[in-house]
PDB file of N, CA and C in Angstrom:
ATOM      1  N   UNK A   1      67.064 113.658  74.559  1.00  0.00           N
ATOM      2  CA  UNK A   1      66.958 112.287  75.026  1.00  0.00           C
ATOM      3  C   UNK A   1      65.837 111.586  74.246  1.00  0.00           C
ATOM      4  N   UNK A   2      66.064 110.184  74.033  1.00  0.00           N
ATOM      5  CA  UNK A   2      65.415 109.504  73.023  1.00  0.00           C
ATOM      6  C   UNK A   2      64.581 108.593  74.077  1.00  0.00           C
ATOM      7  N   UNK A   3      65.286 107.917  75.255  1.00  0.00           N
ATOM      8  CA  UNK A   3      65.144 106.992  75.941  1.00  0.00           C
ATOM      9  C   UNK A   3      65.872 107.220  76.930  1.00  0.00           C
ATOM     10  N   UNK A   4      66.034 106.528  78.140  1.00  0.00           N
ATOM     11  CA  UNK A   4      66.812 106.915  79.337  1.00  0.00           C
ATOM     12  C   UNK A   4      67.824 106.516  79.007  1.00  0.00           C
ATOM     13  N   UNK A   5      68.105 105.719  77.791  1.00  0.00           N
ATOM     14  CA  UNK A   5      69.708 105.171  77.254  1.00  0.00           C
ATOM     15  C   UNK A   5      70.078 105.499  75.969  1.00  0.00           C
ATOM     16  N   UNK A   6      69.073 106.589  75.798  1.00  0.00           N
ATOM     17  CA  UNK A   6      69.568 106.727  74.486  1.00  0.00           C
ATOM     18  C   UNK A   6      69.741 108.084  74.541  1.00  0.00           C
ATOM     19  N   UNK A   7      70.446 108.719  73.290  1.00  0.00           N
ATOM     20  CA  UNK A   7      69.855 110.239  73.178  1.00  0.00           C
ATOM     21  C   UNK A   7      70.821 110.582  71.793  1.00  0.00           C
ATOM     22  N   UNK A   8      70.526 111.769  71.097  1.00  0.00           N
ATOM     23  CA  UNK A   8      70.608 112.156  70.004  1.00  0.00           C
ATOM     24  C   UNK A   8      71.272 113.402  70.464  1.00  0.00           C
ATOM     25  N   UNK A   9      72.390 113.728  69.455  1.00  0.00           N
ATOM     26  CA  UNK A   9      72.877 115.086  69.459  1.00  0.00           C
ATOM     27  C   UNK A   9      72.817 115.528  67.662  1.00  0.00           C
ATOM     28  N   UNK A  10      72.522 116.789  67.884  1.00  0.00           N
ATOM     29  CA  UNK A  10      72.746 117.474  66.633  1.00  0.00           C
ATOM     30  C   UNK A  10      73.190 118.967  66.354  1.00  0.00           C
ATOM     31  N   UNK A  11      74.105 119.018  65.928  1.00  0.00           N
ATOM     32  CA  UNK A  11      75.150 120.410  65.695  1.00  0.00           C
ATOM     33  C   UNK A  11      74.500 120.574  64.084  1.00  0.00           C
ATOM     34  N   UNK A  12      74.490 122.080  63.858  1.00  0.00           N
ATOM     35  CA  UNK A  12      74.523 122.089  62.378  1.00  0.00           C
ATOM     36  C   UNK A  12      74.903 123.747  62.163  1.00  0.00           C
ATOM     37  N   UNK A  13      75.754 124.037  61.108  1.00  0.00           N
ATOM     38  CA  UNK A  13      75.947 125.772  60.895  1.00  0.00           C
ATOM     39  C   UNK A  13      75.661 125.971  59.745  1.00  0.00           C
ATOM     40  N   UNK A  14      74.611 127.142  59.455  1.00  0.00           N
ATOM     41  CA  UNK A  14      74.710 127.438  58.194  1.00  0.00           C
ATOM     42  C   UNK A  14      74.819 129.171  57.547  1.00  0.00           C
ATOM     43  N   UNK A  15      75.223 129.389  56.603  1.00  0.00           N
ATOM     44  CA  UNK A  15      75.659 130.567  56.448  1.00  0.00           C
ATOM     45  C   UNK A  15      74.675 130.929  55.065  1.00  0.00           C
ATOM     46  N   UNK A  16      73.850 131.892  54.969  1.00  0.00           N
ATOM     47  CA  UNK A  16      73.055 132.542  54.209  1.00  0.00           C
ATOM     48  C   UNK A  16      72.058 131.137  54.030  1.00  0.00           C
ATOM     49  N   UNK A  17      71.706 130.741  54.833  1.00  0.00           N
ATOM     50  CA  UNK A  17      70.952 129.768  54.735  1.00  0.00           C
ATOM     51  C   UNK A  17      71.286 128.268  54.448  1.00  0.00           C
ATOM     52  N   UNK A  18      72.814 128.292  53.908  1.00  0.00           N
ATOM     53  CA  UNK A  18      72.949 127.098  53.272  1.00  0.00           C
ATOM     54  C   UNK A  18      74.189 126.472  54.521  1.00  0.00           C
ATOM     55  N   UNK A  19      73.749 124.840  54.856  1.00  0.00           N
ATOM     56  CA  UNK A  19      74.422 123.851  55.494  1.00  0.00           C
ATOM     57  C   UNK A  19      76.047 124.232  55.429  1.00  0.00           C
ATOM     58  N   UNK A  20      76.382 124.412  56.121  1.00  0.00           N
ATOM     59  CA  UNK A  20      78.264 124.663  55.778  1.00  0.00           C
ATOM     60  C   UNK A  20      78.981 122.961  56.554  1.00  0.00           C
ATOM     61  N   UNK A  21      78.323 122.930  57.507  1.00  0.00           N
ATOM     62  CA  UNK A  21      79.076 122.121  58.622  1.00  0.00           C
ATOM     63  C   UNK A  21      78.183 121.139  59.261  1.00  0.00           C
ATOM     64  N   UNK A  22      77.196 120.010  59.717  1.00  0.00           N
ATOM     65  CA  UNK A  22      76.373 119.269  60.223  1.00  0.00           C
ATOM     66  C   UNK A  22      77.077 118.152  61.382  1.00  0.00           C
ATOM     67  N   UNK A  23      76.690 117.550  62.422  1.00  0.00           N
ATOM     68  CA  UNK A  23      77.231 116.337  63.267  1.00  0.00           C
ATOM     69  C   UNK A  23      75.744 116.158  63.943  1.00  0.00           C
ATOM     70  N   UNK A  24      75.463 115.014  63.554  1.00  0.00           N
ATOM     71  CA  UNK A  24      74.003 114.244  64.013  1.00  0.00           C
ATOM     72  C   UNK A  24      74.977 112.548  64.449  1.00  0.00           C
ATOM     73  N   UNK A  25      74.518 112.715  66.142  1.00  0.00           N
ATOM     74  CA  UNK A  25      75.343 111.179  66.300  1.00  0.00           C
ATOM     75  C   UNK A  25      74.149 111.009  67.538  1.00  0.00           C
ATOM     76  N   UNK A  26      73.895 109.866  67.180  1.00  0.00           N
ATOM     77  CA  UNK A  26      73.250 108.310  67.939  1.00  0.00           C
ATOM     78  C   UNK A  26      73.603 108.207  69.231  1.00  0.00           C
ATOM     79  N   UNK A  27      74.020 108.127  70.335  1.00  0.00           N
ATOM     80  CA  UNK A  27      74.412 107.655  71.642  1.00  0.00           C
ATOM     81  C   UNK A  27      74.155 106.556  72.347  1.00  0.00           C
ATOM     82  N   UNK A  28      73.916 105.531  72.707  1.00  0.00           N
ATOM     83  CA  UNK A  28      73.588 104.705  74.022  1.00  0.00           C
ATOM     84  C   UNK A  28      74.737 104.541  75.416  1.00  0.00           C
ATOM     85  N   UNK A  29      74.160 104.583  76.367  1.00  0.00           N
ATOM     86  CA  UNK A  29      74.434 104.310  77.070  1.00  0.00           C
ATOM     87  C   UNK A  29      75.015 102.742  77.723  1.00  0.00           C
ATOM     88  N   UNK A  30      75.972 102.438  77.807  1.00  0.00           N
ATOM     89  CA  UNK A  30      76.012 101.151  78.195  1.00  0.00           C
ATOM     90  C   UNK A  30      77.626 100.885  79.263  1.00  0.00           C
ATOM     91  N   UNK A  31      77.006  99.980  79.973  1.00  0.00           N
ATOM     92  CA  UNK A  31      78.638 100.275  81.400  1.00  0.00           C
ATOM     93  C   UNK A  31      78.480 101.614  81.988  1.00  0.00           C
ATOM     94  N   UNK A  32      77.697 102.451  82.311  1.00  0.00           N
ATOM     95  CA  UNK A  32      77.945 103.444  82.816  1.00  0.00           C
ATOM     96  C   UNK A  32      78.749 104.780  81.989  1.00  0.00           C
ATOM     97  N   UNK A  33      78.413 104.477  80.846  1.00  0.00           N
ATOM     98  CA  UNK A  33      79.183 105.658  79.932  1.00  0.00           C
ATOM     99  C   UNK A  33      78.254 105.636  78.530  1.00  0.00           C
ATOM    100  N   UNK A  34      78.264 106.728  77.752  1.00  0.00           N
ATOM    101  CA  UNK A  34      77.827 107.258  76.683  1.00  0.00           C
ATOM    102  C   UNK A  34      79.057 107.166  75.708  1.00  0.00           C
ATOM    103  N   UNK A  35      78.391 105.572  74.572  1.00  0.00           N
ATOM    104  CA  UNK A  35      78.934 105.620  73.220  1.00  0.00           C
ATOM    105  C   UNK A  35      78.134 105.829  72.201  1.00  0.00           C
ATOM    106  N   UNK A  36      79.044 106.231  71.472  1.00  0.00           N
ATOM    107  CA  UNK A  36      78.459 106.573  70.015  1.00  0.00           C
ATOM    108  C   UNK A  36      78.051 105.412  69.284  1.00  0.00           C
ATOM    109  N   UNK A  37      77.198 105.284  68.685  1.00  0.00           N
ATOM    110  CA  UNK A  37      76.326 104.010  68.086  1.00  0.00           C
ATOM    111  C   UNK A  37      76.130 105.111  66.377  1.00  0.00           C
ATOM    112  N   UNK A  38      75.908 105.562  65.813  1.00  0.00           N
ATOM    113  CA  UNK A  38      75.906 106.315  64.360  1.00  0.00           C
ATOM    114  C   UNK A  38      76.107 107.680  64.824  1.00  0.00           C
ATOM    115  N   UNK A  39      76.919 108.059  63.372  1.00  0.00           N
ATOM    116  CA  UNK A  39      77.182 109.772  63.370  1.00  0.00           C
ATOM    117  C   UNK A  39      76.742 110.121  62.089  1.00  0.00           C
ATOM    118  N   UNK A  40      76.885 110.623  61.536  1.00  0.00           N
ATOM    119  CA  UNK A  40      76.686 111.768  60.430  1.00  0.00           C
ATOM    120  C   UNK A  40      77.046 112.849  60.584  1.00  0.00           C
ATOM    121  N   UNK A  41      78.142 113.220  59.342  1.00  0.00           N
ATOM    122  CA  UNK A  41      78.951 113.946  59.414  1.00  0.00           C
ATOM    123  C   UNK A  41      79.177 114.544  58.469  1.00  0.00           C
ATOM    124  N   UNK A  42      80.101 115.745  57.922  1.00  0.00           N
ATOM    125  CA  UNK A  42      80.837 116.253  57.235  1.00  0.00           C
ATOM    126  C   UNK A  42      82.260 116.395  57.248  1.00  0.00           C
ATOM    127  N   UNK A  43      82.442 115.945  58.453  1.00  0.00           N
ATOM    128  CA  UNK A  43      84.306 116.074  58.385  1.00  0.00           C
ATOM    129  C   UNK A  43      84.799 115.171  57.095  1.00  0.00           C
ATOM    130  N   UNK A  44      85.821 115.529  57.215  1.00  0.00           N
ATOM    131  CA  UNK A  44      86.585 114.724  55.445  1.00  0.00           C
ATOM    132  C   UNK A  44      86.331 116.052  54.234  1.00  0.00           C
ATOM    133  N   UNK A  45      85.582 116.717  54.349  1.00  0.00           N
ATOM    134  CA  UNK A  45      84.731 117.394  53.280  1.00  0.00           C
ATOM    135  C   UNK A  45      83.717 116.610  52.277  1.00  0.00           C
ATOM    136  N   UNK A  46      82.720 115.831  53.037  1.00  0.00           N
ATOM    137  CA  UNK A  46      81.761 115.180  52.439  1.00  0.00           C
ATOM    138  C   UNK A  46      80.888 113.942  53.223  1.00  0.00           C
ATOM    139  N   UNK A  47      79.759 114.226  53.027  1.00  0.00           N
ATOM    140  CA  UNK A  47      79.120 113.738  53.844  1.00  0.00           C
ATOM    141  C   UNK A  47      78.657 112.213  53.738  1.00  0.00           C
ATOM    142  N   UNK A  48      79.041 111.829  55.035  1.00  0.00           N
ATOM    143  CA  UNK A  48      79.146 110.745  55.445  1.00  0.00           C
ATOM    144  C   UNK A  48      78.435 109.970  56.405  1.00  0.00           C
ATOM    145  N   UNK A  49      78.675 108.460  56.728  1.00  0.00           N
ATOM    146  CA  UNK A  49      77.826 108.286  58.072  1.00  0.00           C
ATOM    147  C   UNK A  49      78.943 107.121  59.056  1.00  0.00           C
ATOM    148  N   UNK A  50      79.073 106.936  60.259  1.00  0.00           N
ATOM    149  CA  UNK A  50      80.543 106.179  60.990  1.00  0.00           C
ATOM    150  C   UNK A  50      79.246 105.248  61.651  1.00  0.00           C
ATOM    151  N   UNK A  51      79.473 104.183  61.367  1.00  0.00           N
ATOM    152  CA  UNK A  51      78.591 103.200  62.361  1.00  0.00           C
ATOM    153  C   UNK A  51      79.667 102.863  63.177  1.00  0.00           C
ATOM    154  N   UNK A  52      78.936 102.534  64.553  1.00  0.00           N
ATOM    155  CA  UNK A  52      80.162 101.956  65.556  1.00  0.00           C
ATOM    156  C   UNK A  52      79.784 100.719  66.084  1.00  0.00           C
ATOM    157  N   UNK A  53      80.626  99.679  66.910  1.00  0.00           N
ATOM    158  CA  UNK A  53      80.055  98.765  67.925  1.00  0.00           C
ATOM    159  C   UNK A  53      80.689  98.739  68.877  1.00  0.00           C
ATOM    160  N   UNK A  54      80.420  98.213  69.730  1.00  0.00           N
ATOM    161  CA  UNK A  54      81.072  97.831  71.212  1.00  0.00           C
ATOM    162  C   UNK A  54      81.950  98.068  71.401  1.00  0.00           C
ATOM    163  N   UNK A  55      83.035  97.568  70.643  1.00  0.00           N
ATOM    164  CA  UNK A  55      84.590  97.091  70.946  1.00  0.00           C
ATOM    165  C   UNK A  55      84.569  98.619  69.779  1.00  0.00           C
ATOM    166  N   UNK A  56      83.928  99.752  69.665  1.00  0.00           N
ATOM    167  CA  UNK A  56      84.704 100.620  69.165  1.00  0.00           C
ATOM    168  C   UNK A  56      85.027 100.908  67.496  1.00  0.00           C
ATOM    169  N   UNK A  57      85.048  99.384  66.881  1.00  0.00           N
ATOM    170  CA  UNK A  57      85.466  99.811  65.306  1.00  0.00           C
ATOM    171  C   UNK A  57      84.390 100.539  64.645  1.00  0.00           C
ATOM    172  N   UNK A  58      85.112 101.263  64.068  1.00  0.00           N
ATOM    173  CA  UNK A  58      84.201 102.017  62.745  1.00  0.00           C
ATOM    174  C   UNK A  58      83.887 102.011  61.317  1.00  0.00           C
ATOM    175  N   UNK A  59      82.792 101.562  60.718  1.00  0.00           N
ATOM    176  CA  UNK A  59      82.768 101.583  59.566  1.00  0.00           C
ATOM    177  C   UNK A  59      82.392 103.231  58.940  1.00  0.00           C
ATOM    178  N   UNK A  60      82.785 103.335  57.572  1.00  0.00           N
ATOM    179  CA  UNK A  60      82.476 104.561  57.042  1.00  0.00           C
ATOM    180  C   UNK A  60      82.146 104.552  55.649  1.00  0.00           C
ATOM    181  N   UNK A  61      80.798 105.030  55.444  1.00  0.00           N
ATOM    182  CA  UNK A  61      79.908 105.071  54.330  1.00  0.00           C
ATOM    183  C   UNK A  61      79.634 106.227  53.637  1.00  0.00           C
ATOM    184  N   UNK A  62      79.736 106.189  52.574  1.00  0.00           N
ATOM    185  CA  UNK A  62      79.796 107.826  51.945  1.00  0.00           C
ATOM    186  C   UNK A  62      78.181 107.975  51.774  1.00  0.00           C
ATOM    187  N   UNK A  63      77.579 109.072  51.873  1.00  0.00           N
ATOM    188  CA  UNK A  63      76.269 109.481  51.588  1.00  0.00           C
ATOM    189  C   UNK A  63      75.738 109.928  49.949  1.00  0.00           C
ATOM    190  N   UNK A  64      76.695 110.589  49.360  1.00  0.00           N
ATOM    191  CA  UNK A  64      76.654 110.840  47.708  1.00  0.00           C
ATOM    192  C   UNK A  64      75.294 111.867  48.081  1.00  0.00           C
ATOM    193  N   UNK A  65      75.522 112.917  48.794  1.00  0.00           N
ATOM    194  CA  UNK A  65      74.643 114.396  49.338  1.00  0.00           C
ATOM    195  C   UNK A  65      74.851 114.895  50.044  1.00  0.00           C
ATOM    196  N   UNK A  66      74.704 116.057  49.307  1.00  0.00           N
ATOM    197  CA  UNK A  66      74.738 117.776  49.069  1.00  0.00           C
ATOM    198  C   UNK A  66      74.591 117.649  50.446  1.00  0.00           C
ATOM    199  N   UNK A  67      75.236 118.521  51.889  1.00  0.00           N
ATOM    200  CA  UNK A  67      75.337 118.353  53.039  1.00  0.00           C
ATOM    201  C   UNK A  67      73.878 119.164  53.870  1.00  0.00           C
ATOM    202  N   UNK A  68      73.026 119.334  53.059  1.00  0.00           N
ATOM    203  CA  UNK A  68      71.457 120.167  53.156  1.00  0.00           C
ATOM    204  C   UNK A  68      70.741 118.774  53.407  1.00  0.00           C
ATOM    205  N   UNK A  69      70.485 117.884  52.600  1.00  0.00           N
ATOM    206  CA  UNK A  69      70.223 116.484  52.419  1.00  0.00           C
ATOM    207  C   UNK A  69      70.878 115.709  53.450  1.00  0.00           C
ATOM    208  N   UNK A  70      71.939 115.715  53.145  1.00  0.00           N
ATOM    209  CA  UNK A  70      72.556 114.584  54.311  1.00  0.00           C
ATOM    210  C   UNK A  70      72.126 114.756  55.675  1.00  0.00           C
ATOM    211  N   UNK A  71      72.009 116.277  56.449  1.00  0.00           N
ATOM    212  CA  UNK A  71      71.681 116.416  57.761  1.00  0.00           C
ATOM    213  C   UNK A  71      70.105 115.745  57.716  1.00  0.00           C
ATOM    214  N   UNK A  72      68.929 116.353  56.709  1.00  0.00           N
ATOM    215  CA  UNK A  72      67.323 115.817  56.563  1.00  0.00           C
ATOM    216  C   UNK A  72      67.234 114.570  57.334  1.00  0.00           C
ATOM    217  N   UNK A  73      67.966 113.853  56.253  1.00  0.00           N
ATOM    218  CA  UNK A  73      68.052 112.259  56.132  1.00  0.00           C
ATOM    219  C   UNK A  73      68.633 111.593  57.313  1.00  0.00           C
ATOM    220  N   UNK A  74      70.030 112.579  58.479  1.00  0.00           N
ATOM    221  CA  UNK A  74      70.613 111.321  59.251  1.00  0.00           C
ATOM    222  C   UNK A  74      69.127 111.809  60.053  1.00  0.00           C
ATOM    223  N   UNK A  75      68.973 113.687  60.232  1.00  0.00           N
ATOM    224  CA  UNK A  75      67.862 113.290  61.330  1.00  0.00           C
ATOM    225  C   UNK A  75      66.672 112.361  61.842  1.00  0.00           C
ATOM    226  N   UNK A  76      65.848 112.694  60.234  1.00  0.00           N
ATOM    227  CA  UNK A  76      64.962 111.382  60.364  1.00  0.00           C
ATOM    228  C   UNK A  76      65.553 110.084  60.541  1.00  0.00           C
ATOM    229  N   UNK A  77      66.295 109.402  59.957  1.00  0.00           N
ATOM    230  CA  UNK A  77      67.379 108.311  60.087  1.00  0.00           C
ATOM    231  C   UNK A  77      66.745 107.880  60.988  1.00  0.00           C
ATOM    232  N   UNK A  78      67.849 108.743  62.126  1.00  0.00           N
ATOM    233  CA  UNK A  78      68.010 108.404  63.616  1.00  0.00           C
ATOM    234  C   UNK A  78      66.437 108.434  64.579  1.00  0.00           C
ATOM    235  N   UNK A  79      65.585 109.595  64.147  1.00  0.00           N
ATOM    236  CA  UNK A  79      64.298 109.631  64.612  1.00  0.00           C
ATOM    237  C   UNK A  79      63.297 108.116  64.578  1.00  0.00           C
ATOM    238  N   UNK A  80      63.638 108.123  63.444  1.00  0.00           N
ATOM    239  CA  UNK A  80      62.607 106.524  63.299  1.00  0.00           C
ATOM    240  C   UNK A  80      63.065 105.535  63.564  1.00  0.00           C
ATOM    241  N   UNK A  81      64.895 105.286  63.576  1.00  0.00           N
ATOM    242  CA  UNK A  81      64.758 104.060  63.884  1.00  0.00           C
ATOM    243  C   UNK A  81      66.335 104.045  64.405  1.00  0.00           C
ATOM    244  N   UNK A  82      66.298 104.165  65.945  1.00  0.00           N
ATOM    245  CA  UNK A  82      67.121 104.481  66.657  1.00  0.00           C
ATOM    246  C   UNK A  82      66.991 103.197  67.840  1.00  0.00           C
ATOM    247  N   UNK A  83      65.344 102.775  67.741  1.00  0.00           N
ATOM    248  CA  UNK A  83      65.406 101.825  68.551  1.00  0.00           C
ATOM    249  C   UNK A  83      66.329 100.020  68.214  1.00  0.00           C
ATOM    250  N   UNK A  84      65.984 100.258  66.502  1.00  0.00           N
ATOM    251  CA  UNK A  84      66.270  98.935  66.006  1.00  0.00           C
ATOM    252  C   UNK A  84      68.662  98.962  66.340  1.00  0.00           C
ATOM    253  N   UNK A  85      68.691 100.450  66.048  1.00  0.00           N
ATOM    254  CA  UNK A  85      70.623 100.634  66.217  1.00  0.00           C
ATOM    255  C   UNK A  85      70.269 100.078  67.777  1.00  0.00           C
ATOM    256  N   UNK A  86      69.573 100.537  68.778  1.00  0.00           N
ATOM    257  CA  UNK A  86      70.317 100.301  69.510  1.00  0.00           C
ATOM    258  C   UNK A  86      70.469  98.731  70.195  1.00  0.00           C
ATOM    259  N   UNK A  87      69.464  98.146  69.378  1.00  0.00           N
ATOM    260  CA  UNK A  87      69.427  96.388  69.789  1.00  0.00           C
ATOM    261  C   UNK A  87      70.559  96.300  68.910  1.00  0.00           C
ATOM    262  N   UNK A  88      70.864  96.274  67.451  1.00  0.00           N
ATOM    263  CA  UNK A  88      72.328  95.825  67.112  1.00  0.00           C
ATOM    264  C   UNK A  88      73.352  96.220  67.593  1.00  0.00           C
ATOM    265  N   UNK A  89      73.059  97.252  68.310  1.00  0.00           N
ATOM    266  CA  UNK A  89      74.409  97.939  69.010  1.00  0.00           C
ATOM    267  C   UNK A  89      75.222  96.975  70.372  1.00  0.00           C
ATOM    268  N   UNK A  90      74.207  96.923  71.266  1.00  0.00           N
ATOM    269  CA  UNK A  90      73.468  96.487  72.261  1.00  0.00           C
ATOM    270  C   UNK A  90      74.299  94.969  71.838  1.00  0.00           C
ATOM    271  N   UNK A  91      73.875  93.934  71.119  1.00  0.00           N
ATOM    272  CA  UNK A  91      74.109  92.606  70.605  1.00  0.00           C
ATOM    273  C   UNK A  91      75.536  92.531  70.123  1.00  0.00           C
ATOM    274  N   UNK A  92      76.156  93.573  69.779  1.00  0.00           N
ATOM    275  CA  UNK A  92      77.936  93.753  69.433  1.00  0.00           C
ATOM    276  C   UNK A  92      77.957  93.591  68.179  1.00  0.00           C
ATOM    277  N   UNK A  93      76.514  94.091  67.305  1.00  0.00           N
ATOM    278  CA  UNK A  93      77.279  94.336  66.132  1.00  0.00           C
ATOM    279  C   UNK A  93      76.927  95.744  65.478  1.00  0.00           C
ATOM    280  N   UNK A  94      76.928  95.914  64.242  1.00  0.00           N
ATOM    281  CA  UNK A  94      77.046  97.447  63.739  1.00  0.00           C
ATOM    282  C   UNK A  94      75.437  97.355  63.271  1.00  0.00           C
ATOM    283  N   UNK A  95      75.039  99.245  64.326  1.00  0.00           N
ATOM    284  CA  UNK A  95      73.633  99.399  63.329  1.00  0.00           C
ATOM    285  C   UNK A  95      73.406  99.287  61.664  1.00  0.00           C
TER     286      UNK A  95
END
């Protein structure tokens, strides 16, 4: 938990040390339910990031890194500035 409306999840597998698989996603709370506000990912086979808003649509941004990097980066990402996603989130548009 980040905030009483917020909170962070993070999955990650790695095999001999190295990243195989990562999911770092954003949450807020809003209406009485938990949406996703940013993910970071590897599904597709390459790492990526899904911004969301309100009404649900998704944008999708390629990261151009090695999936070791990509997890670093959404964590801090999301660590530092999770408060500013969740006012654009919050306002109906994309972090």
């Amino acid at each position: 938990m980040l905030d009483v409306d917020v909170r962070k999840r993070h999955y990650h597998l790695t095999e001999a040390g190295k990243v195989m698989k990562f999911v770092v996603q954003l949450e807020v709370k809003s209406m009485g339910s938990w949406k996703p506000v940013l993910r970071y990912d590897c599904s597709h086979d390459y790492a990526h990031k899904d911004s969301c808003n309100l009404e649900g649509k998704t944008r999708k941004i390629s990261l151009y890194m090695d999936y070791e990097d990509a997890l670093s980066f959404a964590d801090d990402d999301i660590n530092e500035n999770w408060p500013i996603y969740r006012e654009r989130f919050l306002r109906g548009g994309f972090p």
